[in-house]
Protein backbone atom coordinates (compact mmCIF):
# COMPACT_ATOMS: atom_id res chain seq x y z
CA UNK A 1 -15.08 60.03 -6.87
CA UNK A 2 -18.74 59.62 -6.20
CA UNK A 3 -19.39 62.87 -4.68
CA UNK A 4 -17.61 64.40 -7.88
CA UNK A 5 -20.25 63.11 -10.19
CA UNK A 6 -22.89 65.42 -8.45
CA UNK A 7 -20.80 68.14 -10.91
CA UNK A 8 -22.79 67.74 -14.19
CA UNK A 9 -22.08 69.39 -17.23
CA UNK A 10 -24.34 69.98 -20.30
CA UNK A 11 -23.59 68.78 -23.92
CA UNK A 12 -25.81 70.69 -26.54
CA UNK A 13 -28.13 68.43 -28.50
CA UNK A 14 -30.51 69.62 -31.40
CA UNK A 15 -34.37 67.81 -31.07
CA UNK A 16 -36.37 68.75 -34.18
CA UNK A 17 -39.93 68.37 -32.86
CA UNK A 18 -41.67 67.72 -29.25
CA UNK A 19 -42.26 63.89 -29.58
CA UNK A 20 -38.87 63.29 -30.75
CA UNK A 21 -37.23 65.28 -27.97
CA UNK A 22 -39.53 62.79 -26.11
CA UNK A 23 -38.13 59.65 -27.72
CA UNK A 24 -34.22 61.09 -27.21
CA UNK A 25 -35.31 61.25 -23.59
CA UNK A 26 -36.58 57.93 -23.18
CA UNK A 27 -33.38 56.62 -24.81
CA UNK A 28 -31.34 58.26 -22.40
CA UNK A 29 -33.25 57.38 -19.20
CA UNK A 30 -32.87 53.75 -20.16
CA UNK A 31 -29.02 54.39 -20.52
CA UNK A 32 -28.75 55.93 -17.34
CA UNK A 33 -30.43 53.19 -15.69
CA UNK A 34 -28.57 50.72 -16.92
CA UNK A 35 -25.48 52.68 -15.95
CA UNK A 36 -26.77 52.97 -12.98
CA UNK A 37 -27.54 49.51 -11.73
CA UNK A 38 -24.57 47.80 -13.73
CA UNK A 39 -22.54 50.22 -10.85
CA UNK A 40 -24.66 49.04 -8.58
CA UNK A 41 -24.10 45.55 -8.71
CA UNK A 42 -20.10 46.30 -8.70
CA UNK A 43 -19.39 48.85 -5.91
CA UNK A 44 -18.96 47.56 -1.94
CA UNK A 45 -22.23 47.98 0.65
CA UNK A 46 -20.47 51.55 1.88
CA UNK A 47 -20.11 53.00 -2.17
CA UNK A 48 -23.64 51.93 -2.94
CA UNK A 49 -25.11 53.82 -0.37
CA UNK A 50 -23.17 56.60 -1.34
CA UNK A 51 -24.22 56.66 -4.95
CA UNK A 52 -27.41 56.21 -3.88
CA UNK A 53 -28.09 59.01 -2.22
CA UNK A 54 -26.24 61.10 -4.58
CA UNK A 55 -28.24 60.29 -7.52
CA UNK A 56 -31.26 61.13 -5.39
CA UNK A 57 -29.41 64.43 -4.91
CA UNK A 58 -28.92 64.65 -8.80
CA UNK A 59 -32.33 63.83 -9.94
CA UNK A 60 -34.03 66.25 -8.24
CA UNK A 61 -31.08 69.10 -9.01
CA UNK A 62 -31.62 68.09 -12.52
CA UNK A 63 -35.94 68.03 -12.43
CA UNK A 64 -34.98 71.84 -10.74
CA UNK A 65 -32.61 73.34 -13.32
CA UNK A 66 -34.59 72.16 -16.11
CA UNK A 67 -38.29 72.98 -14.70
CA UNK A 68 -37.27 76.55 -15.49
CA UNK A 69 -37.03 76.63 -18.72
CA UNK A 70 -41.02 74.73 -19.08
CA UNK A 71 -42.17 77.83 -18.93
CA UNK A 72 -40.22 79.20 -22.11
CA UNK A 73 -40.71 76.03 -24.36
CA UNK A 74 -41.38 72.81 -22.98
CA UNK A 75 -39.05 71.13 -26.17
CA UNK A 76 -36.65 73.39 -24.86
CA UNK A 77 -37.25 71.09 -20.92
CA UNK A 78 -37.50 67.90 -22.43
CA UNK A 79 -34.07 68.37 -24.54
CA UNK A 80 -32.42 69.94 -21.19
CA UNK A 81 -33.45 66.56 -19.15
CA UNK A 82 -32.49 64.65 -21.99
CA UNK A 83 -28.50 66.45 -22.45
CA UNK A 84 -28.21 65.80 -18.44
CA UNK A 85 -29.36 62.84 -18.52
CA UNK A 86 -27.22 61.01 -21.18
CA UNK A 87 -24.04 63.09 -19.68
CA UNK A 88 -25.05 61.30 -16.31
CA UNK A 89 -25.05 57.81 -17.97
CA UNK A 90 -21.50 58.65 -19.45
CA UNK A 91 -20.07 59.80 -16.36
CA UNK A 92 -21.78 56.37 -14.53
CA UNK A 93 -20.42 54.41 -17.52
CA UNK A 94 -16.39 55.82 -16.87
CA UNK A 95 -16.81 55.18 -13.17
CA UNK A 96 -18.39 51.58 -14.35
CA UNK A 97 -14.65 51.32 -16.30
CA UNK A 98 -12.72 52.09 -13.35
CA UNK A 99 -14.58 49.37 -10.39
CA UNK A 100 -14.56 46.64 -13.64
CA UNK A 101 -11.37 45.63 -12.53
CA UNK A 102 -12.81 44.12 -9.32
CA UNK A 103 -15.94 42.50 -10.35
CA UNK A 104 -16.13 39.58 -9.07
CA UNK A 105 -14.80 36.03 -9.80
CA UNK A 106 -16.43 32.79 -11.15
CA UNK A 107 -15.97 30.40 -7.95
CA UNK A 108 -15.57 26.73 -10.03
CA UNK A 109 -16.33 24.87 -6.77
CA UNK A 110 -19.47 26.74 -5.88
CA UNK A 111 -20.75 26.91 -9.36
CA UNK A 112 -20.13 22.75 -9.53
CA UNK A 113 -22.18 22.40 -5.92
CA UNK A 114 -24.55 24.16 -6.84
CA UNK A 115 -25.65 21.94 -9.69
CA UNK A 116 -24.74 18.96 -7.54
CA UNK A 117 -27.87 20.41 -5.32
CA UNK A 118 -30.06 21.50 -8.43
CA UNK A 119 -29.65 17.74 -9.27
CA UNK A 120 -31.21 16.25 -6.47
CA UNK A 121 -33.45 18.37 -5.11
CA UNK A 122 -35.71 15.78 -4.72
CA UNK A 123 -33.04 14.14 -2.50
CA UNK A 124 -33.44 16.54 0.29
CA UNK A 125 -35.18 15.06 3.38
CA UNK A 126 -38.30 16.82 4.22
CA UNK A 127 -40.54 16.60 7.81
CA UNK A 128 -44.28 16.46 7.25
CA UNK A 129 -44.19 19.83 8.63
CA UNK A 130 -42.01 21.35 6.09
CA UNK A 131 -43.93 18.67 2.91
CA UNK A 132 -46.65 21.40 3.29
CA UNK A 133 -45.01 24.03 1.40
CA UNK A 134 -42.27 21.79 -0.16
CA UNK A 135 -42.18 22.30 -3.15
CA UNK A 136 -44.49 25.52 -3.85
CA UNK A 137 -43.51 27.34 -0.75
CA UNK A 138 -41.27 30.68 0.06
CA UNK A 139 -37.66 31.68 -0.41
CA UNK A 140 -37.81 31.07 3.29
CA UNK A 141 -39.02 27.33 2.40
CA UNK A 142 -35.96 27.23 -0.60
CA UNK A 143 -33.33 28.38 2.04
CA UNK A 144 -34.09 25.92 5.02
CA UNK A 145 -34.05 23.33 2.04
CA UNK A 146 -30.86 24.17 0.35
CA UNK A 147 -28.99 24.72 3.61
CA UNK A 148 -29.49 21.08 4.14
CA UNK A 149 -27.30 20.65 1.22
CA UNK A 150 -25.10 23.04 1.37
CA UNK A 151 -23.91 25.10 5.02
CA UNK A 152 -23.62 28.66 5.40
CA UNK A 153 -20.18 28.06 6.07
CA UNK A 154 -19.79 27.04 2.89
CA UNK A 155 -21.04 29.80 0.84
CA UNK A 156 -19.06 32.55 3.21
CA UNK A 157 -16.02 30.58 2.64
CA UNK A 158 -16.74 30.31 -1.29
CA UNK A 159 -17.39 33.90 -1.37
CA UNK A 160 -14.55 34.84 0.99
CA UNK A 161 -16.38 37.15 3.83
CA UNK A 162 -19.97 37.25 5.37
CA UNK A 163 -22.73 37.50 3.45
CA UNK A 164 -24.83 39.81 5.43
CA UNK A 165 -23.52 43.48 6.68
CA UNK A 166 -26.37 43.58 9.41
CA UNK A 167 -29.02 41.73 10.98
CA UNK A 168 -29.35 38.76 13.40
CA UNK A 169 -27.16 35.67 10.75
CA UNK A 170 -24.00 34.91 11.45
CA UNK A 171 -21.13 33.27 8.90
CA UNK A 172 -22.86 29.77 10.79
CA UNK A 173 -26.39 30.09 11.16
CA UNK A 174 -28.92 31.75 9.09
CA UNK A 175 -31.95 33.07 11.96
CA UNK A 176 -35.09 32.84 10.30
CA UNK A 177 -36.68 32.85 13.17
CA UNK A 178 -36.26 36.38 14.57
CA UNK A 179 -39.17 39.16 14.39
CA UNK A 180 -36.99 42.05 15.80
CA UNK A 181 -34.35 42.49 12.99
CA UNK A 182 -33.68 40.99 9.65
CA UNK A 183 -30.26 40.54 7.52
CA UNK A 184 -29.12 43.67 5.65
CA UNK A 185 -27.50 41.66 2.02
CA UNK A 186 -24.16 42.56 1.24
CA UNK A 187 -24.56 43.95 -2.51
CA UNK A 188 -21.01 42.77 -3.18
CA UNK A 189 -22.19 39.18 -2.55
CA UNK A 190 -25.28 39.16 -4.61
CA UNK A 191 -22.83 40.62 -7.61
CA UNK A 192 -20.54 37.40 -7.32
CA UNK A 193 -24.07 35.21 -6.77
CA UNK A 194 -24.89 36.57 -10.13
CA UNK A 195 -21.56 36.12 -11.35
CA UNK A 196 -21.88 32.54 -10.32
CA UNK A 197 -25.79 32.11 -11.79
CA UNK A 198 -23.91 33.26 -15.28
CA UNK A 199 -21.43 30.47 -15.40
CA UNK A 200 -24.18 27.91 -14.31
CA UNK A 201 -26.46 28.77 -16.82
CA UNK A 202 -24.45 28.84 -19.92
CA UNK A 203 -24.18 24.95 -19.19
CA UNK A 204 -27.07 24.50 -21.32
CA UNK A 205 -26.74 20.19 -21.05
CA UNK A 206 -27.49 20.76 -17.35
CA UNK A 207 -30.19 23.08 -18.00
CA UNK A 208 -31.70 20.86 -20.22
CA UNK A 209 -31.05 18.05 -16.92
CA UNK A 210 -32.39 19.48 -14.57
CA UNK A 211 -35.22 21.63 -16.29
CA UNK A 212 -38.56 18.85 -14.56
CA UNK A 213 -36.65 19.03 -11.05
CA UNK A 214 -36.95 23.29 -11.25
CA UNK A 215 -40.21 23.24 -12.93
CA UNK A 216 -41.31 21.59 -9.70
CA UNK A 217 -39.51 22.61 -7.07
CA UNK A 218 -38.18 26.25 -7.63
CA UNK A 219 -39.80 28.05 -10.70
CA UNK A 220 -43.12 28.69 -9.40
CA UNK A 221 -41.70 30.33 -6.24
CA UNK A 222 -39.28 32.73 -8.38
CA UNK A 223 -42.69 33.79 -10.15
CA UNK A 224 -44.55 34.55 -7.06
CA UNK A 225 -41.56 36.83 -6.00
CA UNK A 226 -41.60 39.01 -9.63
CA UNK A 227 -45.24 38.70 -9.68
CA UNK A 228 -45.41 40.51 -6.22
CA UNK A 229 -42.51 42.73 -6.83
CA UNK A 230 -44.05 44.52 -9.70
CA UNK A 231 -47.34 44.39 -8.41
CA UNK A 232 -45.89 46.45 -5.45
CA UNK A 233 -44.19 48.83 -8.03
CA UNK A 234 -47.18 49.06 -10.15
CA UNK A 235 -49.41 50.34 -7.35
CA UNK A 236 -47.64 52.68 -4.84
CA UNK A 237 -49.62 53.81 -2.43
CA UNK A 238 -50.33 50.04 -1.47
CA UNK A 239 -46.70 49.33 -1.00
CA UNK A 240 -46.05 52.65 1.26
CA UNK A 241 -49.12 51.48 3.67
CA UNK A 242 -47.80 47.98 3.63
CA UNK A 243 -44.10 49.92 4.20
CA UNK A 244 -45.05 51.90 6.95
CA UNK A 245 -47.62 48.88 8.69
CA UNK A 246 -43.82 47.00 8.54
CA UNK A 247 -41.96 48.99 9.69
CA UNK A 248 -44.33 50.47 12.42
CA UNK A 249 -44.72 46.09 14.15
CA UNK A 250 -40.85 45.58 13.52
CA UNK A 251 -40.22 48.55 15.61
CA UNK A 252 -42.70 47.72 18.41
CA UNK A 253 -42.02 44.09 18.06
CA UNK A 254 -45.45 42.69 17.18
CA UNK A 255 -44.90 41.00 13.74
CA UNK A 256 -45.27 37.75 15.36
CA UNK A 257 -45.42 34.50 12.97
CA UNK A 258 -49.28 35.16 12.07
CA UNK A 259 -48.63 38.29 9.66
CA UNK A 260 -49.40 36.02 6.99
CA UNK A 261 -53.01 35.62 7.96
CA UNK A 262 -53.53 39.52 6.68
CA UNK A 263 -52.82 38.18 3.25
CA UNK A 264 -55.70 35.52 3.28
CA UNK A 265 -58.23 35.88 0.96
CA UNK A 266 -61.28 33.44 2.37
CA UNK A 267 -63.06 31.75 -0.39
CA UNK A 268 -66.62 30.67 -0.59
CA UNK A 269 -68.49 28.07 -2.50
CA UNK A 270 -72.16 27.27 -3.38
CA UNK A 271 -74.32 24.28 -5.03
CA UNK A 272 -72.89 24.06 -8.68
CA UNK A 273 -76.62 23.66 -10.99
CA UNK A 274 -75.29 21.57 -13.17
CA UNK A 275 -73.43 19.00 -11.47
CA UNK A 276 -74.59 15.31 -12.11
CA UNK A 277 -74.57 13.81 -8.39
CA UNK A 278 -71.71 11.70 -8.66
CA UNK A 279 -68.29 13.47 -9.27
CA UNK A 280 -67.37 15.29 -6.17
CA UNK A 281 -64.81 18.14 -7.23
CA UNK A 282 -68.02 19.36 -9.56
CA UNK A 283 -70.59 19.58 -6.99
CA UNK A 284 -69.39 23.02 -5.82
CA UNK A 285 -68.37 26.20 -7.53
CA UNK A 286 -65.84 27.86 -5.43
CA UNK A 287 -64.93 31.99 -6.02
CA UNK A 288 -63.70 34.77 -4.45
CA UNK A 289 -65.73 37.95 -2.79
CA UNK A 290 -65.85 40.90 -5.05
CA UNK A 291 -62.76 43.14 -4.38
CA UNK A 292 -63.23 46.13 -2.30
CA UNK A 293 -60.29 46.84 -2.52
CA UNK A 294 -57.05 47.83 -4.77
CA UNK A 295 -55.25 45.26 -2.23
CA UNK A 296 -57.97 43.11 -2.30
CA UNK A 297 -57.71 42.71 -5.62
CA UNK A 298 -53.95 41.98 -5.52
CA UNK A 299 -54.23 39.51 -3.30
CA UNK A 300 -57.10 37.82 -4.77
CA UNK A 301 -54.90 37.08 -8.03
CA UNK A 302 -52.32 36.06 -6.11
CA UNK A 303 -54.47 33.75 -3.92
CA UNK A 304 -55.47 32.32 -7.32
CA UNK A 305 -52.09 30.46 -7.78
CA UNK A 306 -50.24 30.68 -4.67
CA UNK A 307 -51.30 29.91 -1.00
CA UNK A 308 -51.67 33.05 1.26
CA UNK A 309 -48.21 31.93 3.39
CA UNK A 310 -46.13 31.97 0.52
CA UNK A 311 -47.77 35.04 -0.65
CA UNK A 312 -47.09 37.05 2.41
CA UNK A 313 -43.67 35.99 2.71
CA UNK A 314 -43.00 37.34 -0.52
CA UNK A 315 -44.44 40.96 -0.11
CA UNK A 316 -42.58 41.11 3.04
CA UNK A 317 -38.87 39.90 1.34
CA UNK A 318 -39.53 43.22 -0.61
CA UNK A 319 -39.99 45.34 2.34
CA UNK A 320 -36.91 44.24 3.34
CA UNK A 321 -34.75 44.76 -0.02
CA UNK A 322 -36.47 47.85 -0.28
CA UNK A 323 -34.58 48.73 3.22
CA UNK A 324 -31.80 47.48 2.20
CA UNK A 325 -31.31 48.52 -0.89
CA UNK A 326 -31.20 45.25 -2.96
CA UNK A 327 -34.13 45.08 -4.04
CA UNK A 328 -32.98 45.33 -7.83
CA UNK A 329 -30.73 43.19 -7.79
CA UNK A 330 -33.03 40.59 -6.21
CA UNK A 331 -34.93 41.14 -9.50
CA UNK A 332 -32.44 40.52 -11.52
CA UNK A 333 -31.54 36.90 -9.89
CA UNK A 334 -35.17 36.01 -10.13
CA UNK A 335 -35.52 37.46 -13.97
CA UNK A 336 -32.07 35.73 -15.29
CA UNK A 337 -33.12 32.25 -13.47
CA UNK A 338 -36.85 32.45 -14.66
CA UNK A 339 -35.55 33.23 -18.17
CA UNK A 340 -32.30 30.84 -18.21
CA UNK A 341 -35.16 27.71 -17.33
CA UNK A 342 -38.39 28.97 -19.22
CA UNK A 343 -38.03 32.29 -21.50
CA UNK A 344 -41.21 31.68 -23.03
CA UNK A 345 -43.00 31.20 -19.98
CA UNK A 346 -41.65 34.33 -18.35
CA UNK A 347 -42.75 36.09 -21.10
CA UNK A 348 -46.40 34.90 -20.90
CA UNK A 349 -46.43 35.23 -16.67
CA UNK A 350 -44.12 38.18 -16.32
CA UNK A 351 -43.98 40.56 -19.21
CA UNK A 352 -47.61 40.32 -20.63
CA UNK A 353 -48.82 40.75 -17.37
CA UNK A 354 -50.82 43.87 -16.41
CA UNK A 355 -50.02 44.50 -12.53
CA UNK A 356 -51.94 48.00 -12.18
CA UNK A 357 -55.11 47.71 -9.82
CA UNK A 358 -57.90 48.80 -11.58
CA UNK A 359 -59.14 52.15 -10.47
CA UNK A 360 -62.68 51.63 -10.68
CA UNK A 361 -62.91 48.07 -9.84
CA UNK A 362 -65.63 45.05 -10.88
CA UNK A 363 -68.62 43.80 -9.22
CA UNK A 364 -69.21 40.17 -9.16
CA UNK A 365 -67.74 36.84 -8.13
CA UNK A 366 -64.13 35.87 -9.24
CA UNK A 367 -64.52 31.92 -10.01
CA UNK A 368 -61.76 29.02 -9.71
């Protein structure tokens, strides 16, 4: 059925002027991506991959057929993309009809554990070691937290079958540990997750509950995951290197437990003038180095709220859901919890956020 939507065929549509063409296209890109990922997040590990490379297949037939006719009238181009393009989101829409009937099911039992754990996260018993980045650490720090609370067991059983389709975890044990391999997410699983994050956050009493325990122990860690995953999207040539630099240690086996320390951004201090000899946390005026960077930069502003552990962790969970291929739907947990807790706040650290490094970047300090 997949490999039958590569067969495309083109509805006439009428565009009066250039920009509006323009605007008709726009419209249907953001249908077919929709389309697209609401597929996605339904169809097995084995489909996705399938319909993954065949809209690769169909995007670039499409760009093709169409880049012909640019050099007769480029309203004529922009209307051809656009006719494609909204016949692709209705074909992806009618195969979205027919998986429907197996999306996945609200698990009662999880969904009431899970706020039993939300509740007391403060309850969970914590080493020194681990009171470092507890709260305010890495999805790695959330994980070896929660499955305190709740075993792996647990969730596979919930969920019915193993979480993972890859990797070194097993339905028992989740390895954080290992620097040779890493687990491949079943897609299927992180539908019925989201399924799951639905039912939990409709309860609006135990949002309301349990709203100081996130704002201290969770939220700030789903920002730092957004906040890098759009700053890698925003600037792609710095998320290709840091692609290939991955890829290249995991495959020789040298991305030992001191990767982090490449996303450390030293900062310096000096005499503050104006301090009045008595309170200490005035007497110095700490900042960062000038960029020198693009990356630099990046990692500066993200040094500014989040400790350079944390912060490495995070870019490298998105080399890995980048491999994987659930990288979007990663996003989409993260965006629906950020926005279920704090909408307004998500707004101010998420949307109105400008991730692009600057192209010709500043001289001087950055202050703290």
């Amino acid at each position: 059925m997949v490999r039958h939507l590569l067969t495309t065929a083109i509805v006439a549509l009428s565009v009066s002027t250039s920009a509006m063409a323009q605007d008709a296209f726009s419209v249907a890109d953001a249908q077919l991506n929709q389309n697209y990922q609401a597929l996605m997040n339904q169809l097995p590990a084995s489909a996705q991959e399938s319909l993954r490379d065949t809209q690769r297949l169909w995007l670039r037939y499409n760009d093709a057929n169409c880049e012909l006719k640019l050099i007769l009238d480029e309203k004529a181009f922009t209307s051809c993309k656009t006719d494609a393009t909204l016949q692709r989101a209705r074909e992806l829409a009618n195969l979205l009809l027919v998986v429907a009937q197996d999306a996945p099911q609200v698990s009662p039992a999880f969904v009431a554990e899970m706020k039993e754990v939300l509740t007391n996260l403060e309850a969970i018993p914590t080493s020194p070691e681990e009171g470092i980045y507890w709260p305010g650490g890495s999805a790695h720090t959330i994980v070896t937290q929660l499955l305190k609370k709740v075993g792996m067991n647990y969730v596979v059983q919930q969920y019915g079958q193993p979480i993972f389709v890859k990797g070194p975890h097993t339905e028992e044990v989740v390895d954080l540990e290992s620097t040779a391999e890493f687990g491949y997410y079943d897609p299927a699983f992180l539908s019925w997750l989201n399924q799951q994050l639905d039912t939990l956050l409709a309860d609006q009493e135990f949002i309301d509950s349990t709203q100081p325990m996130i704002d201290r122990y969770l939220l700030s860690t789903v920002e730092l995951y957004l906040v890098s995953f759009y700053y890698l999207q925003h600037n792609p040539e710095i998320r290709d290197g840091l692609m290939l630099e991955y890829l290249t240690k995991y495959q020789n086996g040298t991305l030992d437990e001191n990767h982090h320390m490449a996303f450390f951004v030293p900062s310096l201090r000096r005499e503050n003038p104006r301090w009045d000899g008595k309170t200490t946390d005035e007497r110095y005026i700490w900042y960062y180095p000038a960029a020198e960077t693009q990356f630099d930069w990046i990692l500066t502003r993200m040094n500014e709220e989040w400790e350079y552990v944390p912060v490495g962790s995070a870019l490298m969970f998105w080399m890995r859901r980048a491999i994987d291929g659930t990288d979007q739907q990663f996003v989409d947990l993260f965006t629906k919890f950020y926005q279920g807790y704090d909408a307004e706040k998500y707004e101010r650290n998420i949307d109105q956020q400008l991730f692009s490094a600057p192209k010709n970047l500043p001289f001087g300090e950055i202050q703290f």
